[in-house]
N, C-alpha and C. Protein backbone atom coordinates (compact mmCIF):
# COMPACT_ATOMS: atom_id res chain seq x y z
N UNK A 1 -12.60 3.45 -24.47
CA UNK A 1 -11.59 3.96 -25.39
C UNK A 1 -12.28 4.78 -26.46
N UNK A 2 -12.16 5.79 -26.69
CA UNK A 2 -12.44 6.86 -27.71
C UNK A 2 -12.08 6.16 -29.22
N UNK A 3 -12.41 6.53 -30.46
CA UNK A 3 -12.22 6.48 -31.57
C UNK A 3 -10.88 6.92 -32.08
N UNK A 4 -10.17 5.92 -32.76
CA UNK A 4 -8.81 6.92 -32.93
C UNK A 4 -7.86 6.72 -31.89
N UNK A 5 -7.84 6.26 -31.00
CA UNK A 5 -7.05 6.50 -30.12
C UNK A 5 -6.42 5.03 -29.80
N UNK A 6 -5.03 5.34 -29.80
CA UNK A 6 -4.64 3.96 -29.35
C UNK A 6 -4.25 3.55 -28.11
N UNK A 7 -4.41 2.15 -27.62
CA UNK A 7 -4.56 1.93 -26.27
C UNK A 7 -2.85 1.52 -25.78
N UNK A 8 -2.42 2.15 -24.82
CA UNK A 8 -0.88 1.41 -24.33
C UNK A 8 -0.70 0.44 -22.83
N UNK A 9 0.12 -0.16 -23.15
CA UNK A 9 0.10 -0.83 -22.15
C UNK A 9 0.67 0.29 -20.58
N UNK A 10 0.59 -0.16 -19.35
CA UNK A 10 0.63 0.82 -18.68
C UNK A 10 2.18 0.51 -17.94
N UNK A 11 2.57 1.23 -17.34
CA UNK A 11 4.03 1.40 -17.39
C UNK A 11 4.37 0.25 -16.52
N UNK A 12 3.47 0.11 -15.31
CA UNK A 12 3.49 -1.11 -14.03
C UNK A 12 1.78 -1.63 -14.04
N UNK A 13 2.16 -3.22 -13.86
CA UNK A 13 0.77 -3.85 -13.86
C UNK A 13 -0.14 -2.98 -12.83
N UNK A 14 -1.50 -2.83 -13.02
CA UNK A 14 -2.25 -2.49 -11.74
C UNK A 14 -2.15 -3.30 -10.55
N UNK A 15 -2.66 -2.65 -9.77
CA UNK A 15 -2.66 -3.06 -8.63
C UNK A 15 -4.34 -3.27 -8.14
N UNK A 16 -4.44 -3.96 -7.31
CA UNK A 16 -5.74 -4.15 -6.97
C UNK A 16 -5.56 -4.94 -5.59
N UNK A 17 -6.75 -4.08 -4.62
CA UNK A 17 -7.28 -4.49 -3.35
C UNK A 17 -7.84 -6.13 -3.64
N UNK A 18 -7.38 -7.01 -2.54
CA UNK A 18 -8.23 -8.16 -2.89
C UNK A 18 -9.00 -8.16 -1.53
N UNK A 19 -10.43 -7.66 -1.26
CA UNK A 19 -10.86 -7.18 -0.47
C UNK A 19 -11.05 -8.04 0.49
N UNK A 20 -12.10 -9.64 -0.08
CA UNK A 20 -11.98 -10.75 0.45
C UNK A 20 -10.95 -11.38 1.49
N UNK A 21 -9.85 -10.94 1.21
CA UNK A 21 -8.97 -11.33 2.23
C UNK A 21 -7.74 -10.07 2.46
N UNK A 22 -8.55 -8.53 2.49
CA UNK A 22 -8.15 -7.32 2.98
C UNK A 22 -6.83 -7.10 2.83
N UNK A 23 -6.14 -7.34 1.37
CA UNK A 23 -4.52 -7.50 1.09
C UNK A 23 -4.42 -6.77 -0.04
N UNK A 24 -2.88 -6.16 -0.48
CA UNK A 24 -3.11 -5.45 -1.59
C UNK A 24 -2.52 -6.42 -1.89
N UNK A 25 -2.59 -7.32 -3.26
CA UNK A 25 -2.01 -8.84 -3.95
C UNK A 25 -0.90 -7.93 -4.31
N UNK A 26 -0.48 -7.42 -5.19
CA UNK A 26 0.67 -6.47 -6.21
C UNK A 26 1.70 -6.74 -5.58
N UNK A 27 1.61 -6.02 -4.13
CA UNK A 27 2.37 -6.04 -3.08
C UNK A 27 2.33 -7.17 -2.29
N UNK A 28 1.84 -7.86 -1.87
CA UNK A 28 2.42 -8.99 -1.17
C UNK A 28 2.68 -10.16 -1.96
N UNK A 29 2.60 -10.08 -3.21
CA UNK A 29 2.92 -10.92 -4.03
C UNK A 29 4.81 -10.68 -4.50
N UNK A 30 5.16 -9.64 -4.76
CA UNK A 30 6.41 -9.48 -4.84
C UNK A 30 7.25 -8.76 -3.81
N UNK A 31 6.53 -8.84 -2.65
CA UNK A 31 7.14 -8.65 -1.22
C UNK A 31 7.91 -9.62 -0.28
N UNK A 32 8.35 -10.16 0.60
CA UNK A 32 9.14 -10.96 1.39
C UNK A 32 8.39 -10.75 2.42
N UNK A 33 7.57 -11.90 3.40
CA UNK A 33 6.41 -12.03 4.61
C UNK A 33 7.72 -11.03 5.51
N UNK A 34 6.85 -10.51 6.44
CA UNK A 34 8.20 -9.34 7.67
C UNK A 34 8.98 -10.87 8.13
N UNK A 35 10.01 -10.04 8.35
CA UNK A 35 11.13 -10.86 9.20
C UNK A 35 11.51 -12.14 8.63
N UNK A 36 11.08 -12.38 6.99
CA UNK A 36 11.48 -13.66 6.72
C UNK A 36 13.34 -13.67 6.05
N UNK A 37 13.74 -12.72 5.12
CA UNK A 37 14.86 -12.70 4.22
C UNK A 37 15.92 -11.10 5.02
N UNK A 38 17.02 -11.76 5.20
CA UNK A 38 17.83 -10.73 5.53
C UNK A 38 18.32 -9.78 4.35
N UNK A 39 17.81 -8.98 4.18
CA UNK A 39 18.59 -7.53 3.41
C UNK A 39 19.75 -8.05 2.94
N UNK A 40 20.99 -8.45 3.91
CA UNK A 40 21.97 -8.61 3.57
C UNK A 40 22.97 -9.88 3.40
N UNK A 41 21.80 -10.87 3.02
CA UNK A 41 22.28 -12.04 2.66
C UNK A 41 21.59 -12.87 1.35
N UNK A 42 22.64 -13.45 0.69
CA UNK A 42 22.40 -13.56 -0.82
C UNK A 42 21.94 -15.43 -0.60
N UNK A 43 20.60 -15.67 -0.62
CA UNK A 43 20.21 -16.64 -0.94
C UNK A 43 20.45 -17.64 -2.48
N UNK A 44 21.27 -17.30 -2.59
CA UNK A 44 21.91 -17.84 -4.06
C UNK A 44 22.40 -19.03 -3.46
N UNK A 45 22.09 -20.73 -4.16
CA UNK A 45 22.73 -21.53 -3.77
C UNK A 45 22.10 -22.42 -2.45
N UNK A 46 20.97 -21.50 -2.32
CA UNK A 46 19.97 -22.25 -1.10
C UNK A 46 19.13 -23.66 -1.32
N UNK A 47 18.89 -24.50 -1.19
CA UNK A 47 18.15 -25.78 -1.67
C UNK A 47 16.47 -24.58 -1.20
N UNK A 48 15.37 -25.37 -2.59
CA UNK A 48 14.14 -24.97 -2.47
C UNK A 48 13.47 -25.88 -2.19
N UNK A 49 12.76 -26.24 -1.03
CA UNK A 49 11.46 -27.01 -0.28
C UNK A 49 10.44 -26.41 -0.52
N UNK A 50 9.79 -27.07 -1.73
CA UNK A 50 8.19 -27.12 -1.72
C UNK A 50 7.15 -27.64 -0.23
N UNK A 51 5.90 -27.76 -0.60
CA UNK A 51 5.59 -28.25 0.56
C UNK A 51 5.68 -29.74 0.70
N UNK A 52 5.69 -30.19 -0.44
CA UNK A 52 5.91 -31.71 -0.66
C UNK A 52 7.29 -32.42 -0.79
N UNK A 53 8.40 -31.51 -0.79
CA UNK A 53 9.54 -31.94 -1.51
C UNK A 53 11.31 -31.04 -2.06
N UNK A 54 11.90 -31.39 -1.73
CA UNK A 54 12.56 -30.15 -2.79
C UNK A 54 12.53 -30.03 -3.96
N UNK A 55 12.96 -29.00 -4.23
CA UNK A 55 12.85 -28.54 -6.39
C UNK A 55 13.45 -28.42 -7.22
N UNK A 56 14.92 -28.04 -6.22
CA UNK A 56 16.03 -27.47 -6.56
C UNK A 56 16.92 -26.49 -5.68
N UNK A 57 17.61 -25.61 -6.64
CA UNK A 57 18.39 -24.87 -5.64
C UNK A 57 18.11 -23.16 -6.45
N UNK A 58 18.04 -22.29 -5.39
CA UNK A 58 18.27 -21.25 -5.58
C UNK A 58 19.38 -20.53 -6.79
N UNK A 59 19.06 -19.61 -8.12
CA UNK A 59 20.16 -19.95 -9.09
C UNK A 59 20.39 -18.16 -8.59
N UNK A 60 19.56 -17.05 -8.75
CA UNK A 60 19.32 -16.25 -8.50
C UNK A 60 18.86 -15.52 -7.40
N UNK A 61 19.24 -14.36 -6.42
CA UNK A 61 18.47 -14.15 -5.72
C UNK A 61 19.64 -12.69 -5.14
N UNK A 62 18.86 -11.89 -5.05
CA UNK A 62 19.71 -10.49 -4.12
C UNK A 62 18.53 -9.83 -3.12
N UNK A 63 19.09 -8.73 -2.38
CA UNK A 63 18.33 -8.08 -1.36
C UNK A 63 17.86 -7.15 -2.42
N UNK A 64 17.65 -6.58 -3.49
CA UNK A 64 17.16 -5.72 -3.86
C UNK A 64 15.98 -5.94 -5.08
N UNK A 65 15.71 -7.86 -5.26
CA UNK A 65 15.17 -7.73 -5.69
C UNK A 65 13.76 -8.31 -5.22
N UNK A 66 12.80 -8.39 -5.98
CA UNK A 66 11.62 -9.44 -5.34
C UNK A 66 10.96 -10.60 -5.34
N UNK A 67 12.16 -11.30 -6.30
CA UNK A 67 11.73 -12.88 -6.46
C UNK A 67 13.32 -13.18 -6.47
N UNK A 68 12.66 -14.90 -6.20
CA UNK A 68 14.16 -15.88 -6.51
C UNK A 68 13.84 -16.76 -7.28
N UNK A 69 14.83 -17.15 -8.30
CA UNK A 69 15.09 -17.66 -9.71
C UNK A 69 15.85 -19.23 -9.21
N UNK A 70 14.60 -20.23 -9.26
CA UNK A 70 15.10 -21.34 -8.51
C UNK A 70 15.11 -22.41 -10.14
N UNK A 71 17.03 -23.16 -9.58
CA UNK A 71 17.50 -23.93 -11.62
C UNK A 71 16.76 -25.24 -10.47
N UNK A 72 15.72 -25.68 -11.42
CA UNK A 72 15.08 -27.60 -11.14
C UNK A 72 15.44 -28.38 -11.80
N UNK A 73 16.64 -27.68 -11.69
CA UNK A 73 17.76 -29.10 -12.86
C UNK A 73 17.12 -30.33 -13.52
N UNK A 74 17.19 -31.79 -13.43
CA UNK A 74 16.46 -32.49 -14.26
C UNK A 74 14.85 -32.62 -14.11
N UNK A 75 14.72 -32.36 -12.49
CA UNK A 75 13.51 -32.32 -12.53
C UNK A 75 12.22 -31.61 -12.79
N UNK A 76 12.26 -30.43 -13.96
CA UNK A 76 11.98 -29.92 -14.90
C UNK A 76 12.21 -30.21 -16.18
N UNK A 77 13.22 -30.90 -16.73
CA UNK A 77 14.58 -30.64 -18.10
C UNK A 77 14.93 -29.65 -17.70
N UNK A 78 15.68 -28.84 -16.72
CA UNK A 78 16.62 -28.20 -16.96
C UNK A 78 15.99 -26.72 -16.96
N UNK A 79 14.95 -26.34 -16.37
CA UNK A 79 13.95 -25.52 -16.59
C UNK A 79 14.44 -24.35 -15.37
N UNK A 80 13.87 -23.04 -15.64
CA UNK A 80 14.70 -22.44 -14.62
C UNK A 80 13.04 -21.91 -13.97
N UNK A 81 12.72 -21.84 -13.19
CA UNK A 81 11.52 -20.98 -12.86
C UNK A 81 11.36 -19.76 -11.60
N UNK A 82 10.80 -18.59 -12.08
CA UNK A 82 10.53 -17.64 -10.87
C UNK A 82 9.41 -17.15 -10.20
N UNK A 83 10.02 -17.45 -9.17
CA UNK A 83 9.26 -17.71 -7.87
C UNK A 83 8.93 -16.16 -6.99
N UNK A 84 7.50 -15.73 -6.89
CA UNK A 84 7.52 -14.40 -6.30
C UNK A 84 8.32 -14.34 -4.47
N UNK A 85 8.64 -13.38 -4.10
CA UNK A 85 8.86 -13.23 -2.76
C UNK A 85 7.90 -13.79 -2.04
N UNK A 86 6.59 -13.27 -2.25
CA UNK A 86 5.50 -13.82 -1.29
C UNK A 86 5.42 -15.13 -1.00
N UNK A 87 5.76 -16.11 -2.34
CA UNK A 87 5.43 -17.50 -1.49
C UNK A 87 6.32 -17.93 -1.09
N UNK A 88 7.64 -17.33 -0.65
CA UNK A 88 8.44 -17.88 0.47
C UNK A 88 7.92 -17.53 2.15
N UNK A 89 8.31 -18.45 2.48
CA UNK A 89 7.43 -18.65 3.52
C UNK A 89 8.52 -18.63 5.03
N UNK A 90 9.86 -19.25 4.65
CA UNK A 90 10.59 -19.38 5.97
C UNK A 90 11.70 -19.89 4.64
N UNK A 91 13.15 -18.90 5.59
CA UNK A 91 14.23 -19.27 5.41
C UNK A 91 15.32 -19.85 6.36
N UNK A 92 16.10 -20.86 6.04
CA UNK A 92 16.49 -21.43 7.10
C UNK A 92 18.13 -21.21 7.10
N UNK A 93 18.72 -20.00 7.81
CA UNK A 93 20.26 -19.86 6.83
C UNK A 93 21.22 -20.49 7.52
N UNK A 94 21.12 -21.41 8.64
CA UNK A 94 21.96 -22.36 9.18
C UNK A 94 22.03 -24.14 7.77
N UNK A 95 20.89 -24.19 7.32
CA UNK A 95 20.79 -25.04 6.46
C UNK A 95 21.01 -25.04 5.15
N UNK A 96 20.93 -23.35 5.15
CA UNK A 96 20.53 -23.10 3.46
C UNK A 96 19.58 -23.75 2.71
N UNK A 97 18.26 -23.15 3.38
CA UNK A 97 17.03 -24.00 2.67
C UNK A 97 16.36 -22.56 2.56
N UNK A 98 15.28 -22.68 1.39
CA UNK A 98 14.60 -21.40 1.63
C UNK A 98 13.05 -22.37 1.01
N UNK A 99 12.26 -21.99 1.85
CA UNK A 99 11.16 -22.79 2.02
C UNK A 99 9.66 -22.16 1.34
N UNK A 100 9.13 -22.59 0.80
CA UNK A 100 8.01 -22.18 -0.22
C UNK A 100 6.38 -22.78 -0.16
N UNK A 101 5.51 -21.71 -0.19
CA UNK A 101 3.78 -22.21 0.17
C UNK A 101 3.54 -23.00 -1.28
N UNK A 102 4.33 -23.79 -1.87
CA UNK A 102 3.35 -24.22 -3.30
C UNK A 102 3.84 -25.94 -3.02
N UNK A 103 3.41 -26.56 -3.80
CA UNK A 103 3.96 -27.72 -4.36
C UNK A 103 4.71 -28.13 -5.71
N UNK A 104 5.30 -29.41 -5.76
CA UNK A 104 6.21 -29.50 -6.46
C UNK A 104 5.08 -29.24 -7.89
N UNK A 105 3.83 -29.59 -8.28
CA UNK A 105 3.47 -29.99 -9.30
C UNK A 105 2.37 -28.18 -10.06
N UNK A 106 2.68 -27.72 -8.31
CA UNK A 106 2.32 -25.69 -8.62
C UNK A 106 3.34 -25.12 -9.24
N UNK A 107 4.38 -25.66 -8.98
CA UNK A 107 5.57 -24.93 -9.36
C UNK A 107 5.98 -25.09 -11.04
N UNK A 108 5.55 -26.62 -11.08
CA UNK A 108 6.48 -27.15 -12.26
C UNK A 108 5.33 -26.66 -13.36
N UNK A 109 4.06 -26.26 -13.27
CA UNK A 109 2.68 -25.27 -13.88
C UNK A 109 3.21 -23.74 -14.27
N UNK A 110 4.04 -23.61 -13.10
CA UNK A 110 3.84 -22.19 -13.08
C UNK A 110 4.80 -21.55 -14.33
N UNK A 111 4.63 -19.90 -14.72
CA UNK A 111 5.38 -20.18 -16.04
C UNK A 111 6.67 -20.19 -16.31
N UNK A 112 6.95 -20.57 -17.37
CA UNK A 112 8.19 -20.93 -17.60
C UNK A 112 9.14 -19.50 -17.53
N UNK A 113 10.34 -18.68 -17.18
CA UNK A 113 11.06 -17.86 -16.77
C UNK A 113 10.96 -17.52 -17.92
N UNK A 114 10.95 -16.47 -18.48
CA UNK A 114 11.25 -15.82 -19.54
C UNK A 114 12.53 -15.22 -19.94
N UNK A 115 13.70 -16.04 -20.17
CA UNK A 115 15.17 -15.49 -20.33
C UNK A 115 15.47 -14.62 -21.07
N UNK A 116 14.32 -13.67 -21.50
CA UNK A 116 14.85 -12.11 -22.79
C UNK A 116 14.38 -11.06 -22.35
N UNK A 117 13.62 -11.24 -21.04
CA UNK A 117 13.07 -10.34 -20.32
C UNK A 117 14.23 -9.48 -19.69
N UNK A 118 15.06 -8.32 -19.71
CA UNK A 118 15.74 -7.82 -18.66
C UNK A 118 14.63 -7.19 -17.12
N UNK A 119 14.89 -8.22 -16.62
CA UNK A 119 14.37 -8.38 -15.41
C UNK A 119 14.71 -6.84 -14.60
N UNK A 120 15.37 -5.76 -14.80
CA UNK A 120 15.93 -4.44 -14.16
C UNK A 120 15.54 -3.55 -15.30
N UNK A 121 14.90 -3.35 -16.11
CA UNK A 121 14.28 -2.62 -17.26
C UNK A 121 12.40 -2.24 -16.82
N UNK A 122 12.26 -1.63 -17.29
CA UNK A 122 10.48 -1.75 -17.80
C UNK A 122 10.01 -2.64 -18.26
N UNK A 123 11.25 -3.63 -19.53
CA UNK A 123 10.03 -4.86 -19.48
C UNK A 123 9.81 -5.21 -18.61
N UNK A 124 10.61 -5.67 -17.67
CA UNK A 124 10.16 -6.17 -16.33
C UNK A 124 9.04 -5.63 -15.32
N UNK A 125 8.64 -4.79 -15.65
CA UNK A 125 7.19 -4.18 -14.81
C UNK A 125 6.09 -4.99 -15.77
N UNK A 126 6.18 -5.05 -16.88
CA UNK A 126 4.97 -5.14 -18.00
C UNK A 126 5.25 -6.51 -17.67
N UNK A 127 6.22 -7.51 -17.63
CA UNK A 127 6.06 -8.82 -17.92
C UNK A 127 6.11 -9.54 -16.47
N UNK A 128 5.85 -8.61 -15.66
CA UNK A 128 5.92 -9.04 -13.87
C UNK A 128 4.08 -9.71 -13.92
N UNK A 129 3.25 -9.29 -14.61
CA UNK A 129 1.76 -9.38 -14.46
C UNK A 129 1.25 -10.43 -14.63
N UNK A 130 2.10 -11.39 -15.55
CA UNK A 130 1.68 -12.45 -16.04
C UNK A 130 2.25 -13.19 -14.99
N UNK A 131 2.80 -12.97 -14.38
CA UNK A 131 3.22 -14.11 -13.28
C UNK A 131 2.97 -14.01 -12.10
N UNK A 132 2.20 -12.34 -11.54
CA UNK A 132 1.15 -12.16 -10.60
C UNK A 132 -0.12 -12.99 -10.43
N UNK A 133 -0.83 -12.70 -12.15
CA UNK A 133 -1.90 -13.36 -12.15
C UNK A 133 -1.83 -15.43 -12.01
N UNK A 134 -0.84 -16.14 -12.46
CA UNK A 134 -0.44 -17.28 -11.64
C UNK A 134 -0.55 -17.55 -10.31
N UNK A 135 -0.07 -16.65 -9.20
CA UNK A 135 1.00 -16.65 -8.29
C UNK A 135 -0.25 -16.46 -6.95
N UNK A 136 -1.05 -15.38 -7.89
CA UNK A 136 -2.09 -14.71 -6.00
C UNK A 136 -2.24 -15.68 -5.76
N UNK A 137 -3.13 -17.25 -5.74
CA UNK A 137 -3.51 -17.92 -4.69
C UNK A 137 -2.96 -18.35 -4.13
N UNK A 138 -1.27 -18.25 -4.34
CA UNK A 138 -0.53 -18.96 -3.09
C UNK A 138 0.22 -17.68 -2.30
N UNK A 139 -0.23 -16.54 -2.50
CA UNK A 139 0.03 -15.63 -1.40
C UNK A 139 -0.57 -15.25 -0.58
N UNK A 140 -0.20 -15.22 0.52
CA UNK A 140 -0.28 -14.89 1.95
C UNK A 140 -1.47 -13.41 1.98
């Protein structure tokens, strides 16, 4: 950084090769594995299976976006948390289960949803990073 000059944040988190395991994280972190989520079906209302357990139920979720917003009703307090695309793993839409690579005690770590964020804005690019950097080791 030069003298004088002030530093800004950048419009979308970087992205970075994770070479080690030949993936771009950015992207498969707020991506959906191929062939797992139909375009045109609204997982809203789905029960969430950790690998240990369920968590809750699906509170949030559309085809256009890249995470689902799962409410862990008491077993949080009441806590709402979001969950990237990537660590869904298998959806089951005869059951309405949508199934997840973490555990109950990854999840209940991971951070807390940020409810002032407009999630369809630019904050939402800037405040997507902090929950990348959580999230890579349980993506694919």
């Amino acid at each position: 950084m030069r003298a004088g000059r002030a530093t800004a944040w950048p419009a979308r988190p970087t992205q970075h090769n994770d070479s080690a395991k030949g993936r771009d994280t950015m992207a498969n972190t707020w991506t959906y594995r191929e062939n797992i989520h139909r375009a045109d079906t609204d997982l809203s209302g789905f029960d969430v299976e950790a690998t240990d357990g369920g968590i809750g139920k699906v509170d949030e979720a559309t085809s256009d976006r890249d995470h689902i917003i799962v409410d862990t009703g008491f077993w949080i307090f009441g806590k709402r948390r979001l969950l990237p695309a990537g660590v869904v793993t298998r959806v089951d839409y005869d059951d309405e289960k949508v199934y997840v690579d973490m555990t109950k005690d990854q999840i209940k770590e991971a951070p807390d949803l940020d409810e002032t964020v407009d999630r369809t804005s630019g904050d939402w690019d800037r405040d997507r990073d902090r929950y990348t950097t959580y999230f890579e080791p349980y993506i694919w």
